[in-house]
C-alpha atoms as a PDB file:
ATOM      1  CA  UNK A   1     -32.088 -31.869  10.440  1.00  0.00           C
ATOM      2  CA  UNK A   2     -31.926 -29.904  13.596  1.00  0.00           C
ATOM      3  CA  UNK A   3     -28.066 -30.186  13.312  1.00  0.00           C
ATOM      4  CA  UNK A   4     -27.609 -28.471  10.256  1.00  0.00           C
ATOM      5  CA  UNK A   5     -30.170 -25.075  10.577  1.00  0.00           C
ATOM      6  CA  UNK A   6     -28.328 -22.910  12.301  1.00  0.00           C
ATOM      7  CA  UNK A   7     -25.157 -23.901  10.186  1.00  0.00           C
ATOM      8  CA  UNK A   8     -27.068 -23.521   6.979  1.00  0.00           C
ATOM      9  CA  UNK A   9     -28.072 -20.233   8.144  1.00  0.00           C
ATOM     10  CA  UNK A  10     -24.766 -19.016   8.651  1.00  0.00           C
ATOM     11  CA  UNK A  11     -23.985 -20.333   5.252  1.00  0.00           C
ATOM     12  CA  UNK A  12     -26.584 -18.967   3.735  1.00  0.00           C
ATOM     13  CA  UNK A  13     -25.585 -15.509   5.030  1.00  0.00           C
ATOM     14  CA  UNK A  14     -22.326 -16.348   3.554  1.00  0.00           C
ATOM     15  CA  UNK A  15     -23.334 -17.063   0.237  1.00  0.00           C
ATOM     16  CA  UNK A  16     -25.614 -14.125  -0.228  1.00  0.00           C
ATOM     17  CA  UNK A  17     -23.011 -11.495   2.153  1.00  0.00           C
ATOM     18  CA  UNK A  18     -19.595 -12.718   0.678  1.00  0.00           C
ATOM     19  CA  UNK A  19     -19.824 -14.361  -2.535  1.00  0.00           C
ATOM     20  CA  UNK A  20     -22.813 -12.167  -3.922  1.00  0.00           C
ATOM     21  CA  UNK A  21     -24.704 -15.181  -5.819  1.00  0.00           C
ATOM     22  CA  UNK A  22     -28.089 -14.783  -6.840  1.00  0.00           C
ATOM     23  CA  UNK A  23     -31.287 -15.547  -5.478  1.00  0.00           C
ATOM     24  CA  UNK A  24     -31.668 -19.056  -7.705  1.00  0.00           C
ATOM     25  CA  UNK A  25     -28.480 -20.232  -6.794  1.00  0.00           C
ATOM     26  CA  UNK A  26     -28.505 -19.646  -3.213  1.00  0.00           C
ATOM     27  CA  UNK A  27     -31.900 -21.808  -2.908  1.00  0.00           C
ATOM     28  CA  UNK A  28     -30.437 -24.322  -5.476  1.00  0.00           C
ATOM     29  CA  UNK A  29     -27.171 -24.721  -3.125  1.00  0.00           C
ATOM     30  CA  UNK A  30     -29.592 -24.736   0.209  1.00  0.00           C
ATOM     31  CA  UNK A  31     -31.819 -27.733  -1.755  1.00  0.00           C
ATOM     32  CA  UNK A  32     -28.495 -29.715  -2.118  1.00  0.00           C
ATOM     33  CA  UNK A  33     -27.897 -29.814   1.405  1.00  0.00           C
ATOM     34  CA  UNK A  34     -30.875 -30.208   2.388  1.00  0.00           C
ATOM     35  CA  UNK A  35     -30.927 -33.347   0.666  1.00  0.00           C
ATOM     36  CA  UNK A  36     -27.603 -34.304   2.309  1.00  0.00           C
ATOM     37  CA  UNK A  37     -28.866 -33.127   5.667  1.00  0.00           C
ATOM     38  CA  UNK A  38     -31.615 -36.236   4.836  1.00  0.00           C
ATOM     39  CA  UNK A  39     -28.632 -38.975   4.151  1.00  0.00           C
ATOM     40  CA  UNK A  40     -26.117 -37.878   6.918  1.00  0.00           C
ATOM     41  CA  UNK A  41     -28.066 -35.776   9.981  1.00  0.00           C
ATOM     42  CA  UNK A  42     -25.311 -34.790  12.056  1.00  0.00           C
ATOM     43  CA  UNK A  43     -22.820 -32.587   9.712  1.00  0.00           C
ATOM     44  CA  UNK A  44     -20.084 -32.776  12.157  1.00  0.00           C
ATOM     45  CA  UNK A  45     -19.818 -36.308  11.703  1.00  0.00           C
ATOM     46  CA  UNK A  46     -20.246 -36.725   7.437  1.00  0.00           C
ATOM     47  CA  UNK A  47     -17.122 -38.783   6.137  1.00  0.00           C
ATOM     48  CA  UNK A  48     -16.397 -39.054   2.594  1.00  0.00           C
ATOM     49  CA  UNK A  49     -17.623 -42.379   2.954  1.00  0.00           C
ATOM     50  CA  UNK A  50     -21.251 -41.089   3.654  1.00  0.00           C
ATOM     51  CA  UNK A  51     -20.567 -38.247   0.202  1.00  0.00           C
ATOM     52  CA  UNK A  52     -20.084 -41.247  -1.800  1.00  0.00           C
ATOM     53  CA  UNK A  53     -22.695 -43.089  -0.989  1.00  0.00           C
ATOM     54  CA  UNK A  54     -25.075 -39.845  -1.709  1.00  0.00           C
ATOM     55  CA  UNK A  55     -23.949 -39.748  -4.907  1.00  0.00           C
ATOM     56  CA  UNK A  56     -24.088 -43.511  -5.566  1.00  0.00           C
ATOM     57  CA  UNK A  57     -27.918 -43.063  -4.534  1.00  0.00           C
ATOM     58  CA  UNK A  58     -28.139 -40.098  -7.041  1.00  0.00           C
ATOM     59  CA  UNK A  59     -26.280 -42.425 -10.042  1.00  0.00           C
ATOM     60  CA  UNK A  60     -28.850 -45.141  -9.215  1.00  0.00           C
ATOM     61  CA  UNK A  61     -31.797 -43.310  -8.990  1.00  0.00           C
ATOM     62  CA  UNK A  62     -31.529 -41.699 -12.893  1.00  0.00           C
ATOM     63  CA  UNK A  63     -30.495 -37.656 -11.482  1.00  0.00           C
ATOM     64  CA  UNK A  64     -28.817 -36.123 -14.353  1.00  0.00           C
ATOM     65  CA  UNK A  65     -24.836 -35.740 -14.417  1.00  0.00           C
ATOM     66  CA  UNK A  66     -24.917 -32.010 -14.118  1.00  0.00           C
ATOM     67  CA  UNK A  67     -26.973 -32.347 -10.927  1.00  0.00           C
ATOM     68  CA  UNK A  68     -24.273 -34.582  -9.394  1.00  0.00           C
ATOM     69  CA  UNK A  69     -21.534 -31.985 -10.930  1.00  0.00           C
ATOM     70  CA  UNK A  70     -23.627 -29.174  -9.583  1.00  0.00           C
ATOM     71  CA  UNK A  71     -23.886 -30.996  -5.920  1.00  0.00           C
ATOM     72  CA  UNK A  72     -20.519 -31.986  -5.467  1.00  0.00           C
ATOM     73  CA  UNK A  73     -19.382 -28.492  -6.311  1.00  0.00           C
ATOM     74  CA  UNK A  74     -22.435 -27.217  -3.762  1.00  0.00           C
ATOM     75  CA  UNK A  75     -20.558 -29.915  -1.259  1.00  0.00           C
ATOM     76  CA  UNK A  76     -17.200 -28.954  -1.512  1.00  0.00           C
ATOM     77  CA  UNK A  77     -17.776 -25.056  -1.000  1.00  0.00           C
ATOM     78  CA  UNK A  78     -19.658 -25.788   1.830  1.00  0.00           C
ATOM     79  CA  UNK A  79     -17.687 -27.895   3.959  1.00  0.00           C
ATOM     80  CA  UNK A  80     -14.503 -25.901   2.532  1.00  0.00           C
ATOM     81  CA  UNK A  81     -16.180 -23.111   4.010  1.00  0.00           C
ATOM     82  CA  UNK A  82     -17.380 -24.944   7.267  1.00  0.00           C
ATOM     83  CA  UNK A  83     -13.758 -26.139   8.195  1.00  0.00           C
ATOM     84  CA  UNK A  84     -12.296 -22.399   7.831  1.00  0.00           C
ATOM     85  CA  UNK A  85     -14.998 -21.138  10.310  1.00  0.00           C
ATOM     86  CA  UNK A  86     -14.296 -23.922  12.509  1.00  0.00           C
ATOM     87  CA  UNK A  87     -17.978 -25.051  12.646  1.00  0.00           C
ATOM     88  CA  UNK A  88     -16.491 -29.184  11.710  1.00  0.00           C
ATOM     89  CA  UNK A  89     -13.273 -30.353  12.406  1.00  0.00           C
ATOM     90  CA  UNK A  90     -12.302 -31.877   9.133  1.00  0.00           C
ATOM     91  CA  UNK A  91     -13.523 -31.212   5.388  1.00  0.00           C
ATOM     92  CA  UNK A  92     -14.545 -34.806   4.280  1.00  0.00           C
ATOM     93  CA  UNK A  93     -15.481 -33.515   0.414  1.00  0.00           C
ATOM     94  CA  UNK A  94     -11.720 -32.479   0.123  1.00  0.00           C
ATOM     95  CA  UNK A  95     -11.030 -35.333  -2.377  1.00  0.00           C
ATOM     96  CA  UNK A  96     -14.576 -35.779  -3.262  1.00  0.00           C
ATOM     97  CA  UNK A  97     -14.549 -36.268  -6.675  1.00  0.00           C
ATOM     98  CA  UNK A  98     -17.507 -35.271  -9.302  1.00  0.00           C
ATOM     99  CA  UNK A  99     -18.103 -38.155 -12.289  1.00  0.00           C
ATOM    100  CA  UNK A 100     -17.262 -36.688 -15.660  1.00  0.00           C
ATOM    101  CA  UNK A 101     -19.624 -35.662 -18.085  1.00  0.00           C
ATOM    102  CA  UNK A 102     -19.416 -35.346 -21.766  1.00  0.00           C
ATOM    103  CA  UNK A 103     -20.143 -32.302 -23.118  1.00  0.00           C
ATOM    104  CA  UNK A 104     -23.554 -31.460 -24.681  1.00  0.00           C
ATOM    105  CA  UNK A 105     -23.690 -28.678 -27.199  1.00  0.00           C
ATOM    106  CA  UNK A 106     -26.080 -25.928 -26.359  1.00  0.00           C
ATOM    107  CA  UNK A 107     -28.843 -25.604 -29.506  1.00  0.00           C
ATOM    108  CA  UNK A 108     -28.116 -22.721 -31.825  1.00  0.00           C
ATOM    109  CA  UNK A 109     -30.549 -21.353 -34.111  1.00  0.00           C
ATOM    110  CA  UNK A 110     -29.583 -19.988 -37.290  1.00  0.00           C
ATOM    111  CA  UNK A 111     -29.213 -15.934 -38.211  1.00  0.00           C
ATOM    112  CA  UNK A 112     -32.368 -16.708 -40.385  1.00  0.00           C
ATOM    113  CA  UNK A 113     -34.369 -17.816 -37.590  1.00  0.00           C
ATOM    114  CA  UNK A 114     -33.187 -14.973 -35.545  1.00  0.00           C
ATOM    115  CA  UNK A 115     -34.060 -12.918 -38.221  1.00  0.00           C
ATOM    116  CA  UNK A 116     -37.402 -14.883 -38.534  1.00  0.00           C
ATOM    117  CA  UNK A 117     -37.838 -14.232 -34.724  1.00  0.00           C
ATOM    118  CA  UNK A 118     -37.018 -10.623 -34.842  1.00  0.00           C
ATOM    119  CA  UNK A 119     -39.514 -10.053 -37.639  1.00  0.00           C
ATOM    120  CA  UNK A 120     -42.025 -11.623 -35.888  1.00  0.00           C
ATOM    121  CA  UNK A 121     -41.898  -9.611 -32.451  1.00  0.00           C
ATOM    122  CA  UNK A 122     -41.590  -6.471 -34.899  1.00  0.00           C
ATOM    123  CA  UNK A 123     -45.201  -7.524 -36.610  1.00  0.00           C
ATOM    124  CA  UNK A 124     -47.213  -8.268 -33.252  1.00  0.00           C
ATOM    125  CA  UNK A 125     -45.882  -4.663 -32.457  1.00  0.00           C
ATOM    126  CA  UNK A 126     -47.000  -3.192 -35.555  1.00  0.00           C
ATOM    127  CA  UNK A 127     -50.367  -5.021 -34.437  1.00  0.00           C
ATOM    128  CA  UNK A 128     -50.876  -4.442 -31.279  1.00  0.00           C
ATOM    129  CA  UNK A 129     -49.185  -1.262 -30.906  1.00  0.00           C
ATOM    130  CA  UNK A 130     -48.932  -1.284 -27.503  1.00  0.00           C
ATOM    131  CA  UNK A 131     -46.207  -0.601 -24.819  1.00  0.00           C
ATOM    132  CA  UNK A 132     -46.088  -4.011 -23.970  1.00  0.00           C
ATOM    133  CA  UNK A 133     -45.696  -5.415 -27.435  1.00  0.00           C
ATOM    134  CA  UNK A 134     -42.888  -2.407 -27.678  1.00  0.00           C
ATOM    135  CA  UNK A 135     -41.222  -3.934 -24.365  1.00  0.00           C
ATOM    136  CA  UNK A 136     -40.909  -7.159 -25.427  1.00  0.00           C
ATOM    137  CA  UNK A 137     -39.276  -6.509 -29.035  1.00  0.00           C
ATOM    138  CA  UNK A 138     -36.263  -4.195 -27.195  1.00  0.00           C
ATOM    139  CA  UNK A 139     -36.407  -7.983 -24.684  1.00  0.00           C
ATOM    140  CA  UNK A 140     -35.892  -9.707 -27.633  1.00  0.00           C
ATOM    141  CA  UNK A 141     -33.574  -7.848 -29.427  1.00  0.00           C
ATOM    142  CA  UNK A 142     -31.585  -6.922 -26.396  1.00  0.00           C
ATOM    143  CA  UNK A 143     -30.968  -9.892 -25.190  1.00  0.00           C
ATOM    144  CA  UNK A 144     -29.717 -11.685 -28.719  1.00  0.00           C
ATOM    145  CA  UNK A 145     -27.447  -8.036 -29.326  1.00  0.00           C
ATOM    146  CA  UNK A 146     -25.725  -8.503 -25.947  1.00  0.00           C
ATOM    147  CA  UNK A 147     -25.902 -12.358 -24.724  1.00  0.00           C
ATOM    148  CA  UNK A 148     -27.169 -10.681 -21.637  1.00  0.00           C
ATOM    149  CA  UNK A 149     -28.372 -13.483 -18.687  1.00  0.00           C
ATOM    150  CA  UNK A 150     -32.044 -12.527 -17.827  1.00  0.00           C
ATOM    151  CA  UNK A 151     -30.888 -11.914 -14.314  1.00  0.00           C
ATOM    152  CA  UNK A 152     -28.583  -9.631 -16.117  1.00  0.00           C
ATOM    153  CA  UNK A 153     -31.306  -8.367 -18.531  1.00  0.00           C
ATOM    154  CA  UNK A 154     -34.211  -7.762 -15.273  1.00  0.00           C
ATOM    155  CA  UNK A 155     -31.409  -5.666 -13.427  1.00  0.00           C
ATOM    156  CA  UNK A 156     -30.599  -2.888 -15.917  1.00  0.00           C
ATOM    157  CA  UNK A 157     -31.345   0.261 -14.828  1.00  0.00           C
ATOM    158  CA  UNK A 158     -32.615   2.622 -17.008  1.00  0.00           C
ATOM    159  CA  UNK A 159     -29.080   4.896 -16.248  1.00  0.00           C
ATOM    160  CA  UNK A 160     -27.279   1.675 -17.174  1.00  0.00           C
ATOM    161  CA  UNK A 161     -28.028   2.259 -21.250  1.00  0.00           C
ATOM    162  CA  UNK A 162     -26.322   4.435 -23.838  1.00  0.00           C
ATOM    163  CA  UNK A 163     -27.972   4.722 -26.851  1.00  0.00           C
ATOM    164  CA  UNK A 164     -25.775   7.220 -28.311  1.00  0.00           C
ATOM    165  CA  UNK A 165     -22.424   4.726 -27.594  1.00  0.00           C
ATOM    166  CA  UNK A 166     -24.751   1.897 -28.314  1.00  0.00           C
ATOM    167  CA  UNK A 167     -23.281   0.227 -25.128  1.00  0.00           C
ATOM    168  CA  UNK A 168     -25.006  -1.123 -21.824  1.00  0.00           C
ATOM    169  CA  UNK A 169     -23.911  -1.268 -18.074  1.00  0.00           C
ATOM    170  CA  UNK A 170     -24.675  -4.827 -16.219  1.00  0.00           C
ATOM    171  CA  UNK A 171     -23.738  -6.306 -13.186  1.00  0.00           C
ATOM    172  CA  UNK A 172     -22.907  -9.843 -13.917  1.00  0.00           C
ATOM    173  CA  UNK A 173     -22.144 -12.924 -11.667  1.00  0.00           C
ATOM    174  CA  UNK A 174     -20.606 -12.573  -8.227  1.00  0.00           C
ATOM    175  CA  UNK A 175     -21.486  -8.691  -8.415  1.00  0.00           C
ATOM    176  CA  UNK A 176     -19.045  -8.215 -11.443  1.00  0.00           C
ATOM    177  CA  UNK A 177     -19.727  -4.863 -13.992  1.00  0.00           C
ATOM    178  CA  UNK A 178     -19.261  -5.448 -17.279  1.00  0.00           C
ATOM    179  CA  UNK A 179     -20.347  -2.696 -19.830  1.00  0.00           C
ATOM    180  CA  UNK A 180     -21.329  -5.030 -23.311  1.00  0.00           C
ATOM    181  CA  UNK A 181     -21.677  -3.192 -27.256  1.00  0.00           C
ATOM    182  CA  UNK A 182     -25.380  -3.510 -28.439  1.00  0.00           C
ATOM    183  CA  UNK A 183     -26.244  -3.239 -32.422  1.00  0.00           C
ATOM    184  CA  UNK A 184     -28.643  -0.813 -34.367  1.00  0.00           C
ATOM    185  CA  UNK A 185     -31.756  -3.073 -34.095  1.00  0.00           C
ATOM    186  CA  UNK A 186     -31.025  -3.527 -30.401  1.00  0.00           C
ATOM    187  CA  UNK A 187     -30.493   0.348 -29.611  1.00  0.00           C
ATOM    188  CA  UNK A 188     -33.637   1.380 -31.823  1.00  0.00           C
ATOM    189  CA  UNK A 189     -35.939  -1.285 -30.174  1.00  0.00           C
ATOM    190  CA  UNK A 190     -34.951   0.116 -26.486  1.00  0.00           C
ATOM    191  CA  UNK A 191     -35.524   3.860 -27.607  1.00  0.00           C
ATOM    192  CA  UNK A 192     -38.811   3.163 -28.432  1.00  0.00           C
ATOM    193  CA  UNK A 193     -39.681   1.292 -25.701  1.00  0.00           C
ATOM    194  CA  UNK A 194     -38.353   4.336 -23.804  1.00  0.00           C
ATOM    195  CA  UNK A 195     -40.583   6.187 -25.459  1.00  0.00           C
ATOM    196  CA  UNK A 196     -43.434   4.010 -24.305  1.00  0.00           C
ATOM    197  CA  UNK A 197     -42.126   3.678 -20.409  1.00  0.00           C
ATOM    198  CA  UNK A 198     -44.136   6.078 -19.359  1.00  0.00           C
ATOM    199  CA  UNK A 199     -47.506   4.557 -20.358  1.00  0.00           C
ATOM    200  CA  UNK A 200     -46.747   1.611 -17.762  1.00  0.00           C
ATOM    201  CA  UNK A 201     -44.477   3.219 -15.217  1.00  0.00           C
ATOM    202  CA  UNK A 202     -46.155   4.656 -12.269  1.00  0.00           C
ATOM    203  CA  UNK A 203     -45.107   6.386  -8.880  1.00  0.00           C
ATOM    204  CA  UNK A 204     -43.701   3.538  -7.281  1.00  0.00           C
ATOM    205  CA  UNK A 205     -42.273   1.903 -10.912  1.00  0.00           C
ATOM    206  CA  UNK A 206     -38.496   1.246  -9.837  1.00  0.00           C
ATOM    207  CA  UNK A 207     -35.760   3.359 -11.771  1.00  0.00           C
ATOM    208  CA  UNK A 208     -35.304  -0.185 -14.213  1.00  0.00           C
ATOM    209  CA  UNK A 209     -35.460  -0.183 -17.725  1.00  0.00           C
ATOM    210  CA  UNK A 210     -37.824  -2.772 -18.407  1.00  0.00           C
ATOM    211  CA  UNK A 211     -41.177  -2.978 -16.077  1.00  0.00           C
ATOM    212  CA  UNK A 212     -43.990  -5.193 -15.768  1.00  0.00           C
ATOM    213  CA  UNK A 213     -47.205  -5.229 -17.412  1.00  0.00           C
ATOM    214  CA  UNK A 214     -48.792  -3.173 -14.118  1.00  0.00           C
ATOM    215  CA  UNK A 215     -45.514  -1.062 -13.568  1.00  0.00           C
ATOM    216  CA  UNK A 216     -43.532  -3.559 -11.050  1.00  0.00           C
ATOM    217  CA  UNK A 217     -40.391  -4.723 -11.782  1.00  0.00           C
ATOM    218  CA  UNK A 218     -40.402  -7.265 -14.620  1.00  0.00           C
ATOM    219  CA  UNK A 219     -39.915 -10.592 -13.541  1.00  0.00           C
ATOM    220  CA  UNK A 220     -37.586 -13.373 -15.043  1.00  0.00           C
ATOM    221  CA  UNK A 221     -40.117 -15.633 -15.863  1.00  0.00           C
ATOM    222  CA  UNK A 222     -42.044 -13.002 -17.877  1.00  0.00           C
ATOM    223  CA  UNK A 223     -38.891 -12.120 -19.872  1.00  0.00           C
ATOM    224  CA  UNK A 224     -38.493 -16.013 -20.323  1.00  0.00           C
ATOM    225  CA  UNK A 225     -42.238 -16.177 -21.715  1.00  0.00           C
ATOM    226  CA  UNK A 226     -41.637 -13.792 -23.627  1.00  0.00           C
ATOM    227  CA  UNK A 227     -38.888 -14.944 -25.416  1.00  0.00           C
ATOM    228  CA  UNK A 228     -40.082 -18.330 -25.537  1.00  0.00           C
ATOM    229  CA  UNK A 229     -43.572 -16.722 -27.212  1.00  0.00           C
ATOM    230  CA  UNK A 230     -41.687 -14.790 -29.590  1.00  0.00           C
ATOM    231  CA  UNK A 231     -38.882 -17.528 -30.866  1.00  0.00           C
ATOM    232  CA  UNK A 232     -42.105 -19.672 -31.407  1.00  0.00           C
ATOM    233  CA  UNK A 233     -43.849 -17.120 -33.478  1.00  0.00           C
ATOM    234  CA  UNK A 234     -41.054 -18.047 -35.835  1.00  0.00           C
ATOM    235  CA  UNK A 235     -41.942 -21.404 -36.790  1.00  0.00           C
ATOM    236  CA  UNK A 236     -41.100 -24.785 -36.301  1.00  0.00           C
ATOM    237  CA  UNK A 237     -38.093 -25.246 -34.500  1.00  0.00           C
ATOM    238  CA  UNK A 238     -37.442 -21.765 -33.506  1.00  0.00           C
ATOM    239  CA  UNK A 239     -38.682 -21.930 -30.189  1.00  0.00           C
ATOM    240  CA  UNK A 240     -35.849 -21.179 -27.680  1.00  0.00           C
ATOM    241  CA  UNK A 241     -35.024 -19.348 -24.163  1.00  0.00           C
ATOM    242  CA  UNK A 242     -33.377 -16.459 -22.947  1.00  0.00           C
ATOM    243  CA  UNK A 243     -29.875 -18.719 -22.766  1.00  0.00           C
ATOM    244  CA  UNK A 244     -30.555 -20.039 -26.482  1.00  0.00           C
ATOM    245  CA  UNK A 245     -30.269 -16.377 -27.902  1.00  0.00           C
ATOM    246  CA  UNK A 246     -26.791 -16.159 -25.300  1.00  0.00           C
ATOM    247  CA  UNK A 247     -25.678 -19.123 -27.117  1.00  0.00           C
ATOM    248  CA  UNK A 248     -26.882 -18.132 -30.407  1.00  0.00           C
ATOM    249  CA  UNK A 249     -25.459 -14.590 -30.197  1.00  0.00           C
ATOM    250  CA  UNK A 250     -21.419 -16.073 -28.908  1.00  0.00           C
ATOM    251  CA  UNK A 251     -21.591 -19.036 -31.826  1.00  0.00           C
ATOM    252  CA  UNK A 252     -22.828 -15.918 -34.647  1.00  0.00           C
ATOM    253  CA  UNK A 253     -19.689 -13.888 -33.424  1.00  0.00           C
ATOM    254  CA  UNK A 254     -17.256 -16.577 -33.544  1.00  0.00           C
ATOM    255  CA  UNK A 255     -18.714 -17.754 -37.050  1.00  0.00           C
ATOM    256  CA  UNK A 256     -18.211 -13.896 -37.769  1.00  0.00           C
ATOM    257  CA  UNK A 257     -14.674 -13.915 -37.019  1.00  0.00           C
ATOM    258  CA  UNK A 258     -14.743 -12.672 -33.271  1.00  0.00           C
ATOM    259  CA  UNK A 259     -12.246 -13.894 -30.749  1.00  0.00           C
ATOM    260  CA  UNK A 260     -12.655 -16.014 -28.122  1.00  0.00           C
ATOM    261  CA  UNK A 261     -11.216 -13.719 -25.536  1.00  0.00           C
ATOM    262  CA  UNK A 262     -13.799 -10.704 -26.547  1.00  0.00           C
ATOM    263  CA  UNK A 263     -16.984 -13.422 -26.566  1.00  0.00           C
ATOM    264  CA  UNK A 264     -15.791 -14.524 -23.214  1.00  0.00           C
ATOM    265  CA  UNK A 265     -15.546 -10.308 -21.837  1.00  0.00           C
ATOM    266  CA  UNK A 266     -18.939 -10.001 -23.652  1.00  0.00           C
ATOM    267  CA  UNK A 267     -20.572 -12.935 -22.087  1.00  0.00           C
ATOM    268  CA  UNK A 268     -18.992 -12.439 -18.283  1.00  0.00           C
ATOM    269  CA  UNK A 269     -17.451 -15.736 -18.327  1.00  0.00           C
ATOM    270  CA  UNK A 270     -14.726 -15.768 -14.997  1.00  0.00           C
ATOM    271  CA  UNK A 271     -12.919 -18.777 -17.832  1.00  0.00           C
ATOM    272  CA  UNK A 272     -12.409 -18.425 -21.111  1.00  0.00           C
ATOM    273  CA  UNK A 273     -12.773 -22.304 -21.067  1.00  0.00           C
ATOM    274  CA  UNK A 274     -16.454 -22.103 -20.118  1.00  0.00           C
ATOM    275  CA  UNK A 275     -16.541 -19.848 -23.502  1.00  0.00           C
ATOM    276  CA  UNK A 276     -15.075 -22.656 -25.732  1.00  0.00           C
ATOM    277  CA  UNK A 277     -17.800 -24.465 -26.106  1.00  0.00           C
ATOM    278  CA  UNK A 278     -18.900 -22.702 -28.656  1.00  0.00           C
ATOM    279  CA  UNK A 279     -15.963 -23.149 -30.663  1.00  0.00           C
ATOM    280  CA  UNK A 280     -16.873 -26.969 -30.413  1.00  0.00           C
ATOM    281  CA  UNK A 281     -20.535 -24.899 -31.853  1.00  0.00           C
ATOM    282  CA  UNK A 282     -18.842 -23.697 -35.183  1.00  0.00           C
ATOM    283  CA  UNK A 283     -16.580 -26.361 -35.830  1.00  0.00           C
ATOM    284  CA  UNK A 284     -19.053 -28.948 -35.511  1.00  0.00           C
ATOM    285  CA  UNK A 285     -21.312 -26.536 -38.076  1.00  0.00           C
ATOM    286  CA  UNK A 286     -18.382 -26.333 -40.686  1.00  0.00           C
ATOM    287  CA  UNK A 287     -17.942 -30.205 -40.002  1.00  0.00           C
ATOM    288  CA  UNK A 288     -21.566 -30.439 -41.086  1.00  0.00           C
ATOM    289  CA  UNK A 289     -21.246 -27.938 -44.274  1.00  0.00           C
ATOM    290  CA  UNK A 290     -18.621 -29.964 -45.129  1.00  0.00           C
ATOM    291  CA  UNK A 291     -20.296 -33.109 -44.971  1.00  0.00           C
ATOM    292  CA  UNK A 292     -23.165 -32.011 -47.065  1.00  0.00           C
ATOM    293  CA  UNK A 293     -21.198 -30.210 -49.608  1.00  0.00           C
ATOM    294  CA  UNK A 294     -17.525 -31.309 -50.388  1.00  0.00           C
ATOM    295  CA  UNK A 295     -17.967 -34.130 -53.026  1.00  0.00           C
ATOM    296  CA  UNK A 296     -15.551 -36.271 -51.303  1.00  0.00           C
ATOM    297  CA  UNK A 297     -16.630 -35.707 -47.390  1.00  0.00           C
END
């Protein structure tokens, strides 16, 4: 392993310097070759050999197909970038190939759930009345009115919103600004948790527009509770994630009549293929509605 630290250092520098990618990915890239380090310890000498026989082991061993797709990507960026810098002498993941996969729809819930949802975080509010309780109903409805990531959602500075234009400033993926339309519900839950702020912010509170319980920033994993804790709230079924509102909110537009190319803006996809999927979403739902209801399906 001694071989590869000071080289995954350097890359590491690159991929947080140069390509801007957040904090999860950086460590998830860094795990993948740490686990190649393991297989092949001298990264001047890998061959494509060697890369196959790492993923073979993978295959065998039950990992899941978008782990393998992840790692060769991880693979091929590295040692793309390692041959440019002149740190190997040859890329041997140049025609290192990743196994195909067949696409897995993402689970949508339905606008009645949503609604369901919605309702719900709006009743422990009306409970609890507390800051917190207001906080996590502008979460909720923020994130299902934009499609925001919750890296996207955690970053939003409190400069970043417009309630007047109903619009909100993000920086997306690889450092990208994007500036996404939010609805009523969405722009009347933030403005009163605005209104609420300042019974949890404190001196050293950062300029964000959603805080932890004690003031800090708030931390992905609480907005993921969160949104897990109200989805479930719902009822059977219900319970989803920050990315299962994304995906609810892009299949709702495109059942609404949206185009793809405005989803894809919305969402801060870099391909308008990654955004197609949920076309497969509807069509596969009006597949189903026909099933059920046309009298010769």
């Amino acid at each position: 392993m001694s071989a590869w630290e000071g080289l995954l250092a350097e890359y590491e520098e690159h991929l947080r310097a140069d390509r801007g990618l957040s904090e999860h990915t950086v460590r998830a890239y860094l795990g993948d070759l740490r686990d190649l380090a393991a297989h092949a310890p001298d990264p001047r000498r890998v061959t494509l050999a060697a890369l196959r026989s790492w993923l073979a082991g993978m295959a065998s061993g039950g990992v899941a197909s978008a782990t393998v797709q992840r790692r060769v990507a991880c693979i091929r960026g590295f040692f793309g970038w390692a041959r440019r810098e002149g740190f190997v002498d040859a890329d041997p993941a140049a025609r290192l190939q990743a196994p195909k996969r067949g696409r897995r729809l993402p689970k949508v819930i339905t606008r009645s759930a949503v609604d369901e949802v919605m309702e719900a975080a709006a009743a422990r509010l009306a409970d609890a009345d507390d800051p917190v309780a207001a906080r996590d109903l502008a979460i909720v409805e923020l994130l299902y009115s934009s499609g925001l990531r919750v890296s996207e959602l955690v970053g939003i500075g409190t400069a970043d919103v417009d309630l007047d234009g109903r619009v909100v400033r993000v920086m997306g993926k690889g450092g990208k600004e994007r500036v996404v339309p939010i609805g009523v519900p969405a722009a009347r839950a933030v403005d009163a948790w605005l209104a609420r702020r300042p019974e949890i912010a404190t001196e050293k509170s950062p300029d964000r527009l959603f805080l932890g319980a004690r003031g800090g920033p708030l931390d992905p994993r609480v907005a993921r509770r969160v949104v897990h804790g109200a989805t479930a709230a719902a009822g059977p079924g219900a319970e989803i994630g920050p990315h299962g509102l994304r995906h609810a909110m892009a299949t709702h537009l495109l059942d609404g009549g949206a185009d793809l190319r405005s989803v894809q803006e919305m969402l801060g996809h870099a391909s308008v293929g990654t955004t197609q999927v949920y076309t497969h979403v509807s069509s596969e739902r009006l597949r189903e509605a026909f099933r059920q209801a046309h009298p010769r399906a």
